[in-house]
N, C-alpha and C. Protein backbone atom coordinates (compact mmCIF):
# COMPACT_ATOMS: atom_id res chain seq x y z
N UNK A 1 2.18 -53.81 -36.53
CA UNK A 1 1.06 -53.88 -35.62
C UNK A 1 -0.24 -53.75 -36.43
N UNK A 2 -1.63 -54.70 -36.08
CA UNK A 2 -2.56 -54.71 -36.90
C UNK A 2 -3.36 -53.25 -36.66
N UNK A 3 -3.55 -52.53 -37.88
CA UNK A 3 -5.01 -51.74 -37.57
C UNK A 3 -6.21 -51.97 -36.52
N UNK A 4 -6.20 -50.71 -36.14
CA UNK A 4 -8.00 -50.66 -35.42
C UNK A 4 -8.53 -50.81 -36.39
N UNK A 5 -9.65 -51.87 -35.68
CA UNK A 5 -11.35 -52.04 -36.76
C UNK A 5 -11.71 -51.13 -36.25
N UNK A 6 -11.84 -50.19 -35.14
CA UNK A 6 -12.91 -49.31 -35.12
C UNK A 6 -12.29 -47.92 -35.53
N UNK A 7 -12.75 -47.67 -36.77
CA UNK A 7 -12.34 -46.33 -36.86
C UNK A 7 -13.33 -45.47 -37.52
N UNK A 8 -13.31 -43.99 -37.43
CA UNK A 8 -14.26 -43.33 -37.99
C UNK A 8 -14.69 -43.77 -39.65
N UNK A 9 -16.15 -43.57 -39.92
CA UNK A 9 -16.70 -44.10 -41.50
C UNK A 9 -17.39 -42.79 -41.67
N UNK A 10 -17.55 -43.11 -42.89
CA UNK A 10 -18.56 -42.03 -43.57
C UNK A 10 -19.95 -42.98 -43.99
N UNK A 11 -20.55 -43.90 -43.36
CA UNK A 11 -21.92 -44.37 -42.59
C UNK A 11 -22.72 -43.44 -42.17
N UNK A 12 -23.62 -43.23 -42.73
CA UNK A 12 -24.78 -43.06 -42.07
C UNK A 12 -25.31 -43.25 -40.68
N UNK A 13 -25.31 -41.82 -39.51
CA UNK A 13 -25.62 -42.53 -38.39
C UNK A 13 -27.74 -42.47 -38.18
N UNK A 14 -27.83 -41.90 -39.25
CA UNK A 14 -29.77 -41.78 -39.28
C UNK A 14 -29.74 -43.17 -39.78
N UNK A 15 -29.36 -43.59 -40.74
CA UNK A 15 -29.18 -44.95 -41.74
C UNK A 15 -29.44 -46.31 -40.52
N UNK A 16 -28.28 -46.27 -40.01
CA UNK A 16 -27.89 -46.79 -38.60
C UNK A 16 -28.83 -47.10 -38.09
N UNK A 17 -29.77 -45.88 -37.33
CA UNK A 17 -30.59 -45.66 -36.26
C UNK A 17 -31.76 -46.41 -36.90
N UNK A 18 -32.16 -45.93 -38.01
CA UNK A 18 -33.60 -46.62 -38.75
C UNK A 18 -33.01 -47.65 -38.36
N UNK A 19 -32.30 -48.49 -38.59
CA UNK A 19 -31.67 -49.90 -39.06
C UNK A 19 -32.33 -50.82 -37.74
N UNK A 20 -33.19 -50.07 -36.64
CA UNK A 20 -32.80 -51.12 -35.59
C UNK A 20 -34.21 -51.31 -35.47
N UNK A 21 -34.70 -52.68 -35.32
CA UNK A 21 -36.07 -52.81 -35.66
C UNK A 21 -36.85 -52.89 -34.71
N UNK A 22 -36.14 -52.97 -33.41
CA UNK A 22 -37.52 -52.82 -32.13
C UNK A 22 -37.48 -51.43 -32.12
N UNK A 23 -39.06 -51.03 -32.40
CA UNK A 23 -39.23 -49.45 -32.56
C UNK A 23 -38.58 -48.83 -31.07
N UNK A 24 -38.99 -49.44 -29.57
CA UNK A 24 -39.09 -48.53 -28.60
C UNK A 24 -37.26 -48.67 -28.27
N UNK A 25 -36.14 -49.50 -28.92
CA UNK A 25 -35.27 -49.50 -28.66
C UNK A 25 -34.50 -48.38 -29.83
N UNK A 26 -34.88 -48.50 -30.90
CA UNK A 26 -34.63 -47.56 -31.71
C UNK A 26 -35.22 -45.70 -31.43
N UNK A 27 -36.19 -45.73 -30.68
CA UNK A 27 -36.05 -44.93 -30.02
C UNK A 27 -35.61 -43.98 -28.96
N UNK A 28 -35.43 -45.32 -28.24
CA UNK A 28 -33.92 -44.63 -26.91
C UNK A 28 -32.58 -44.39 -27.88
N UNK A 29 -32.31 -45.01 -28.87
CA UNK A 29 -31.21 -44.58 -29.19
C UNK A 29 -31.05 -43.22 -30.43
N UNK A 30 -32.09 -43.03 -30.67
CA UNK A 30 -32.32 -41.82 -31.41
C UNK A 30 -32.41 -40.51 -30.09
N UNK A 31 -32.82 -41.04 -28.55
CA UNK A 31 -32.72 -40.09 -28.16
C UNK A 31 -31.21 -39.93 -26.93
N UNK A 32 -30.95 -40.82 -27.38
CA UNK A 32 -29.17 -41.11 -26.34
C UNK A 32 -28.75 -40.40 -27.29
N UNK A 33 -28.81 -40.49 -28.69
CA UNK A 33 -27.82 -39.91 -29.80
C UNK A 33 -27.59 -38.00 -29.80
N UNK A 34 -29.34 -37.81 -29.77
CA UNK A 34 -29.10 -36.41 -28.99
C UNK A 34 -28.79 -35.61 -27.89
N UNK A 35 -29.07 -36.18 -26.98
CA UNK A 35 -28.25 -36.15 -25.59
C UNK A 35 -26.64 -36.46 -25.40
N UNK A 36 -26.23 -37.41 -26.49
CA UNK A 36 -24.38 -37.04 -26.58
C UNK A 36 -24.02 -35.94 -26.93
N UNK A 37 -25.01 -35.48 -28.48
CA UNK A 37 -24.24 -34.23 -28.97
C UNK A 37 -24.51 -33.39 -28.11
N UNK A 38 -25.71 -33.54 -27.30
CA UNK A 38 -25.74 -31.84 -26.59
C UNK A 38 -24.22 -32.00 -25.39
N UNK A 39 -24.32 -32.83 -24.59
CA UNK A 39 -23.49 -32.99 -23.80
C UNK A 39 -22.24 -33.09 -24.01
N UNK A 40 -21.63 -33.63 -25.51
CA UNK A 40 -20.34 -33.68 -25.75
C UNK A 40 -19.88 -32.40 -26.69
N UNK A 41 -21.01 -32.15 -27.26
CA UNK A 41 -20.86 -30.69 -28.47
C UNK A 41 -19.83 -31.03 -29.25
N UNK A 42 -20.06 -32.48 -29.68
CA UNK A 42 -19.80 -33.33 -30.75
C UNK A 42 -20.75 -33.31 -32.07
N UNK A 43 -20.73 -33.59 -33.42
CA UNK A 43 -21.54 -34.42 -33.96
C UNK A 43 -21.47 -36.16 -34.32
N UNK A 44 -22.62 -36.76 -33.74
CA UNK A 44 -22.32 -38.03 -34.62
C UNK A 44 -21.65 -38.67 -35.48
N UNK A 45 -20.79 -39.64 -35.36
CA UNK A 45 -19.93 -40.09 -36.74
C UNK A 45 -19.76 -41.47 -36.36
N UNK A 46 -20.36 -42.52 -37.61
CA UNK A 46 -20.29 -43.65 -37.45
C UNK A 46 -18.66 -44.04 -37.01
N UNK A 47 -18.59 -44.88 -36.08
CA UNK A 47 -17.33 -45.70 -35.78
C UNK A 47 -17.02 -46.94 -36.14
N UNK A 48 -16.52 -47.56 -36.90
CA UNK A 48 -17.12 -49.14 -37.45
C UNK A 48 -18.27 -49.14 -38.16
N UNK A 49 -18.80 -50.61 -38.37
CA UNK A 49 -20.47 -50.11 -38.42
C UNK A 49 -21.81 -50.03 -37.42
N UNK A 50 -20.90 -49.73 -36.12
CA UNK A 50 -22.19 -50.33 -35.13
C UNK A 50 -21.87 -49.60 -34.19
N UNK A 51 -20.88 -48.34 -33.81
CA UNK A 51 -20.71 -47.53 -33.00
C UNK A 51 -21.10 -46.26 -33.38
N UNK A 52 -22.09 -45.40 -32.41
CA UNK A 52 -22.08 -43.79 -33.11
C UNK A 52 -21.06 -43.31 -31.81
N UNK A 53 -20.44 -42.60 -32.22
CA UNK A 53 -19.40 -42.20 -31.51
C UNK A 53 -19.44 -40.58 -31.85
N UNK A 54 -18.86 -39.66 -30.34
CA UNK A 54 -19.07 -38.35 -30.55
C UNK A 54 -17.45 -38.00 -30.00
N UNK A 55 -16.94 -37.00 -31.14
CA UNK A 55 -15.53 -36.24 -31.13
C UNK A 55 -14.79 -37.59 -30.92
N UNK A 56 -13.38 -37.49 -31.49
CA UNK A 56 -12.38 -37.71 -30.88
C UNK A 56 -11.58 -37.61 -30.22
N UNK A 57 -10.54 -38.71 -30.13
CA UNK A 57 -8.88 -38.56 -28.98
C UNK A 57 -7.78 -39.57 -29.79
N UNK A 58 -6.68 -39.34 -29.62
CA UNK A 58 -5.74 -40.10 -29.51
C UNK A 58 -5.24 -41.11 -28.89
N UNK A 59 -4.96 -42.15 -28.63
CA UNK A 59 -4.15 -42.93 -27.59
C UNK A 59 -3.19 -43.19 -27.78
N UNK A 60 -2.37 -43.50 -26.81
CA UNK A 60 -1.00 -44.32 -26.79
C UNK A 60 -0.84 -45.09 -25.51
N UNK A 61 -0.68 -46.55 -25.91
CA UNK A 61 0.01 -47.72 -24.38
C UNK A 61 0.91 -47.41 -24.96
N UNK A 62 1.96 -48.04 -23.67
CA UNK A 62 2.93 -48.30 -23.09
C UNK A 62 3.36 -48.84 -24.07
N UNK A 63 2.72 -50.15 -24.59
CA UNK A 63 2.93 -51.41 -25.46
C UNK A 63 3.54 -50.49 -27.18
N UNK A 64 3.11 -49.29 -27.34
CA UNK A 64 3.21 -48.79 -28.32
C UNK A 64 2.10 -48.80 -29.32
N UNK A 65 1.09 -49.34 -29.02
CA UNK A 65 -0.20 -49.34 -29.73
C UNK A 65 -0.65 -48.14 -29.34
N UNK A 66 -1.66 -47.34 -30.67
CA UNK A 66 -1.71 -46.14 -30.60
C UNK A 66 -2.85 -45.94 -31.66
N UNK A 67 -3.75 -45.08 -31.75
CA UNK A 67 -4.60 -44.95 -32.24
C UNK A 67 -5.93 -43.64 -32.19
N UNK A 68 -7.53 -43.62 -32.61
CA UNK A 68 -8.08 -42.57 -32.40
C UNK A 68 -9.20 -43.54 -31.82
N UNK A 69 -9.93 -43.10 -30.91
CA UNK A 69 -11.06 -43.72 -30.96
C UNK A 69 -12.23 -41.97 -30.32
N UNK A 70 -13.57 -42.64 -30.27
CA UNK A 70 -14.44 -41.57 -30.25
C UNK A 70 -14.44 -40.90 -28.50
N UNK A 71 -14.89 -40.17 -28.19
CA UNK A 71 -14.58 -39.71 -26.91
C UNK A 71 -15.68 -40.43 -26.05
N UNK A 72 -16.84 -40.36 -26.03
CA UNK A 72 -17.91 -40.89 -25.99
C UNK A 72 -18.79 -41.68 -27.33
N UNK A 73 -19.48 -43.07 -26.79
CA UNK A 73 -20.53 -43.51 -27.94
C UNK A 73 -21.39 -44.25 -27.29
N UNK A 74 -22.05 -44.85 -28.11
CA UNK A 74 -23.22 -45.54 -27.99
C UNK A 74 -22.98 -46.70 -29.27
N UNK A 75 -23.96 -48.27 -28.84
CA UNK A 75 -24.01 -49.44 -30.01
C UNK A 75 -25.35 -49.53 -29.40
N UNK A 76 -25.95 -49.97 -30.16
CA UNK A 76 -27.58 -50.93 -29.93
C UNK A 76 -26.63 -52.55 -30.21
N UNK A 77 -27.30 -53.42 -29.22
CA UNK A 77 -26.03 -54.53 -28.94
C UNK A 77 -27.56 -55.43 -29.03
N UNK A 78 -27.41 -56.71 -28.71
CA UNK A 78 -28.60 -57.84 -28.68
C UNK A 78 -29.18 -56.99 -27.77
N UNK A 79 -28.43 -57.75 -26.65
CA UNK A 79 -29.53 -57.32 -25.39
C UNK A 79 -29.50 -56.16 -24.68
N UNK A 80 -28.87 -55.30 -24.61
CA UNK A 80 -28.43 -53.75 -24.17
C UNK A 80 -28.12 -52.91 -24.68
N UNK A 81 -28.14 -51.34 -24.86
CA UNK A 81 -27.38 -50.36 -25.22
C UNK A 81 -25.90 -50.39 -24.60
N UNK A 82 -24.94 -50.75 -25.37
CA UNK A 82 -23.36 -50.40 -24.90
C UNK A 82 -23.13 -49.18 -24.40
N UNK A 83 -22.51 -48.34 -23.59
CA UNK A 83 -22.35 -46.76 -23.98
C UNK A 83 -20.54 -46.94 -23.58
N UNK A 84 -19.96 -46.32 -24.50
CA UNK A 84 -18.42 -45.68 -24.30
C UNK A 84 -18.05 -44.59 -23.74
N UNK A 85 -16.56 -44.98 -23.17
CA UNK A 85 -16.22 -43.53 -22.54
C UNK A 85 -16.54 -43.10 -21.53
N UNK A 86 -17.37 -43.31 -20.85
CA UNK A 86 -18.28 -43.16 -19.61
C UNK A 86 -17.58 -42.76 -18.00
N UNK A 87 -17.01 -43.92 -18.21
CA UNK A 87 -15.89 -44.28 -17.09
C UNK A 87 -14.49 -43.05 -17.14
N UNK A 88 -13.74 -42.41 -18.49
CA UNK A 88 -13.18 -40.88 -18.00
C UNK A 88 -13.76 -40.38 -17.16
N UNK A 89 -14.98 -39.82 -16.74
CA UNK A 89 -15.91 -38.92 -16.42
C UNK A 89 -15.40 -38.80 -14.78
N UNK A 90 -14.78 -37.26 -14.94
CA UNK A 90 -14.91 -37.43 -13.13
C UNK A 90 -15.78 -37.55 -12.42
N UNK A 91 -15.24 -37.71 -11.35
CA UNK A 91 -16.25 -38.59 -10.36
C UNK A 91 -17.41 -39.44 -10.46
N UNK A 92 -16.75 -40.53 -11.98
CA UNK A 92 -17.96 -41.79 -12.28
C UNK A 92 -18.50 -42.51 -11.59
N UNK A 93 -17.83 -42.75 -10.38
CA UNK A 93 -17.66 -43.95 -9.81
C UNK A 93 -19.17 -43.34 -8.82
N UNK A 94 -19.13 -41.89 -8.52
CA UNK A 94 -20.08 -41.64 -7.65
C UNK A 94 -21.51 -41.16 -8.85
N UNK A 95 -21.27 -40.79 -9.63
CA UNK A 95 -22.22 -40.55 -10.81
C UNK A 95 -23.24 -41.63 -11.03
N UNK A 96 -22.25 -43.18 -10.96
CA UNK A 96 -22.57 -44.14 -11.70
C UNK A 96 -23.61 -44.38 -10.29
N UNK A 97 -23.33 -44.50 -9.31
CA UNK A 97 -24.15 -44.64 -8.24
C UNK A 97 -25.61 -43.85 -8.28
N UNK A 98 -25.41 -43.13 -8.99
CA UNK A 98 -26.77 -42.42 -8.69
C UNK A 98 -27.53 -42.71 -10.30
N UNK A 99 -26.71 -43.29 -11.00
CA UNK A 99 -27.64 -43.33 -12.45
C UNK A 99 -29.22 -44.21 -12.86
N UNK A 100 -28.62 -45.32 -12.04
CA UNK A 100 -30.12 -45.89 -12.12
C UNK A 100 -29.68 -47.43 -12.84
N UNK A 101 -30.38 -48.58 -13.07
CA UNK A 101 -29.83 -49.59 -13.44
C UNK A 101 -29.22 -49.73 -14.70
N UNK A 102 -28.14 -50.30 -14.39
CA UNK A 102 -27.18 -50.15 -15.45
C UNK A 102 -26.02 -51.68 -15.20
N UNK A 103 -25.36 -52.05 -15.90
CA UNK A 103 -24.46 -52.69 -15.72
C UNK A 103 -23.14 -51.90 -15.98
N UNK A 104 -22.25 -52.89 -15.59
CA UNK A 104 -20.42 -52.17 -16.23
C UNK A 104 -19.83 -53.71 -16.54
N UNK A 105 -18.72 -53.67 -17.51
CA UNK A 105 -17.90 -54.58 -18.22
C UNK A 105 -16.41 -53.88 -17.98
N UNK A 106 -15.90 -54.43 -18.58
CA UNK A 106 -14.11 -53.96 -18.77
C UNK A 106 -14.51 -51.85 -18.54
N UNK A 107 -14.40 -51.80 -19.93
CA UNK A 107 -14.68 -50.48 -20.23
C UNK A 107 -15.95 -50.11 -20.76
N UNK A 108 -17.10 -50.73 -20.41
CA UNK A 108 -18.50 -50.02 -21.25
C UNK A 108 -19.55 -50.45 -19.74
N UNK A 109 -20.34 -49.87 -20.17
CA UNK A 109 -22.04 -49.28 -19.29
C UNK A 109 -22.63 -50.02 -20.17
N UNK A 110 -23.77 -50.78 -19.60
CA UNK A 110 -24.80 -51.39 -20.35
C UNK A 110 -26.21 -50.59 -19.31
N UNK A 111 -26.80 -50.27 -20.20
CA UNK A 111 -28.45 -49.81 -20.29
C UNK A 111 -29.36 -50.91 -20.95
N UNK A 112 -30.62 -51.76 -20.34
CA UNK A 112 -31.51 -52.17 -21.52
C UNK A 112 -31.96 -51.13 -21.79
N UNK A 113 -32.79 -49.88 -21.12
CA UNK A 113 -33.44 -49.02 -21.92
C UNK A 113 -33.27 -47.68 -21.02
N UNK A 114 -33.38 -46.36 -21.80
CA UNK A 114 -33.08 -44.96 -21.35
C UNK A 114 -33.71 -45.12 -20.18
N UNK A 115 -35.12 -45.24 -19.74
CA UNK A 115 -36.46 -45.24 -18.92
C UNK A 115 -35.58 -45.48 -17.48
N UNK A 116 -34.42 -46.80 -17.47
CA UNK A 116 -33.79 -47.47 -16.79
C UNK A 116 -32.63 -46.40 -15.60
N UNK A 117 -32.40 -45.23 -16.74
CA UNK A 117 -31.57 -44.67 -15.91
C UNK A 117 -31.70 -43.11 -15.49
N UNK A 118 -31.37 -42.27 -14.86
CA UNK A 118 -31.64 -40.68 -14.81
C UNK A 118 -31.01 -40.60 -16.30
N UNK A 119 -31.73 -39.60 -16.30
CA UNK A 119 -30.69 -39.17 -17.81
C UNK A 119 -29.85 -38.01 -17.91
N UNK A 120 -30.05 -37.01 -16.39
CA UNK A 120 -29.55 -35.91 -16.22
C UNK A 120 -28.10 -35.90 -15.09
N UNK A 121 -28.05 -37.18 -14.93
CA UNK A 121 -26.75 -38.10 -14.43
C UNK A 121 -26.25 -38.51 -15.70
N UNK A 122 -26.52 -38.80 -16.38
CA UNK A 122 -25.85 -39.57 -17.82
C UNK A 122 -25.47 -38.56 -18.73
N UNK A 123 -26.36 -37.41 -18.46
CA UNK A 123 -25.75 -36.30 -19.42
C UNK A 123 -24.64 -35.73 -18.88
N UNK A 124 -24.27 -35.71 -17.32
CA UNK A 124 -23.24 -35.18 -17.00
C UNK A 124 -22.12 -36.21 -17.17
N UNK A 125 -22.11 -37.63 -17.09
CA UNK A 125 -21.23 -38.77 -17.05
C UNK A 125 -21.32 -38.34 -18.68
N UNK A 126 -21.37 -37.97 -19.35
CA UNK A 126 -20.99 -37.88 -20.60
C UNK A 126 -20.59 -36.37 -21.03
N UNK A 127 -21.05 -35.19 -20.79
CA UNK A 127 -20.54 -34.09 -20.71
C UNK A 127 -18.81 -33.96 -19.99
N UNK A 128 -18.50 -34.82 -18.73
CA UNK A 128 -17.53 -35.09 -18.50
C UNK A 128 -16.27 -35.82 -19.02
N UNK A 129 -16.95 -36.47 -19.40
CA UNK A 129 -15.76 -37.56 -20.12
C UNK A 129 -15.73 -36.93 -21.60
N UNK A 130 -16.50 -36.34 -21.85
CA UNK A 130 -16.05 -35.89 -23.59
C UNK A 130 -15.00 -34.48 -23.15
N UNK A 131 -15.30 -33.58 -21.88
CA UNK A 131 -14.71 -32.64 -21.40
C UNK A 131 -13.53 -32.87 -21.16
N UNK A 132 -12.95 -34.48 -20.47
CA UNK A 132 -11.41 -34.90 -19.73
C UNK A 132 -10.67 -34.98 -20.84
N UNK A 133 -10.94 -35.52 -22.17
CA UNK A 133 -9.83 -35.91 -23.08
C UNK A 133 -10.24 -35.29 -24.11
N UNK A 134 -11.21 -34.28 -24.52
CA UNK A 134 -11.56 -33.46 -26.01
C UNK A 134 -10.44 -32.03 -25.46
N UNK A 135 -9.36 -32.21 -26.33
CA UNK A 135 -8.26 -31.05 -26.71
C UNK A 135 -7.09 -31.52 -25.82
């Protein structure tokens, strides 16, 4: 079975953050980045090269694929902030209702910018989900 590409690096996640050249987007994500650790009581650790991801977990399908990925993260993407993990979070579904504009995909939350959503809804949709599967 092939390896995960996404796995923890020893990357730079300040490195990272400079790296993103619209200042006011590089700014929401310098301040999403602190708002994971407080909420997940994680530290930062590059995932790939384009995920900051906070604590880990394990998985296992059915299929027998198995692996670590981060509990919660964040990507600066073209057009949106990605965020991971989100969706563990109990009671997302009613969380997500009250967050403010946002999109959803398979498994990720899209934000264009922090401004866009409560952030004291997002700290709990992320305090939660790092809470359901950290230990």
């Amino acid at each position: 079975m092939a390896e995960n590409k996404t796995r923890p690096t020893d990357a730079s996640v300040a490195d990272y953050l400079a790296a993103i050249d619209d200042e006011a987007r590089r700014k929401d994500c310098e301040a999403l980045a602190a708002l994971m650790k407080k909420a997940s009581r994680h530290p930062a650790k590059m995932w790939g090269s384009s995920i900051v991801g906070f604590g880990s977990y394990h998985y296992k399908y059915e299929s027998g694929r198995e692996g670590d990925m981060c509990l919660v993260g964040f990507s600066s993407r073209k057009g949106d902030i990605s965020l991971y993990g989100l969706r563990s979070a109990p009671n997302h579904e009613e969380l997500m209702a009250q967050l403010g504009k946002h999109k959803t995909g398979k498994g990720c939350l899209y934000i264009r910018k922090l401004s866009d959503v409560d952030l004291k809804v997002l700290e709990k949709l992320v305090a939660g989900a790092a809470a359901r599967r950290d230990g």
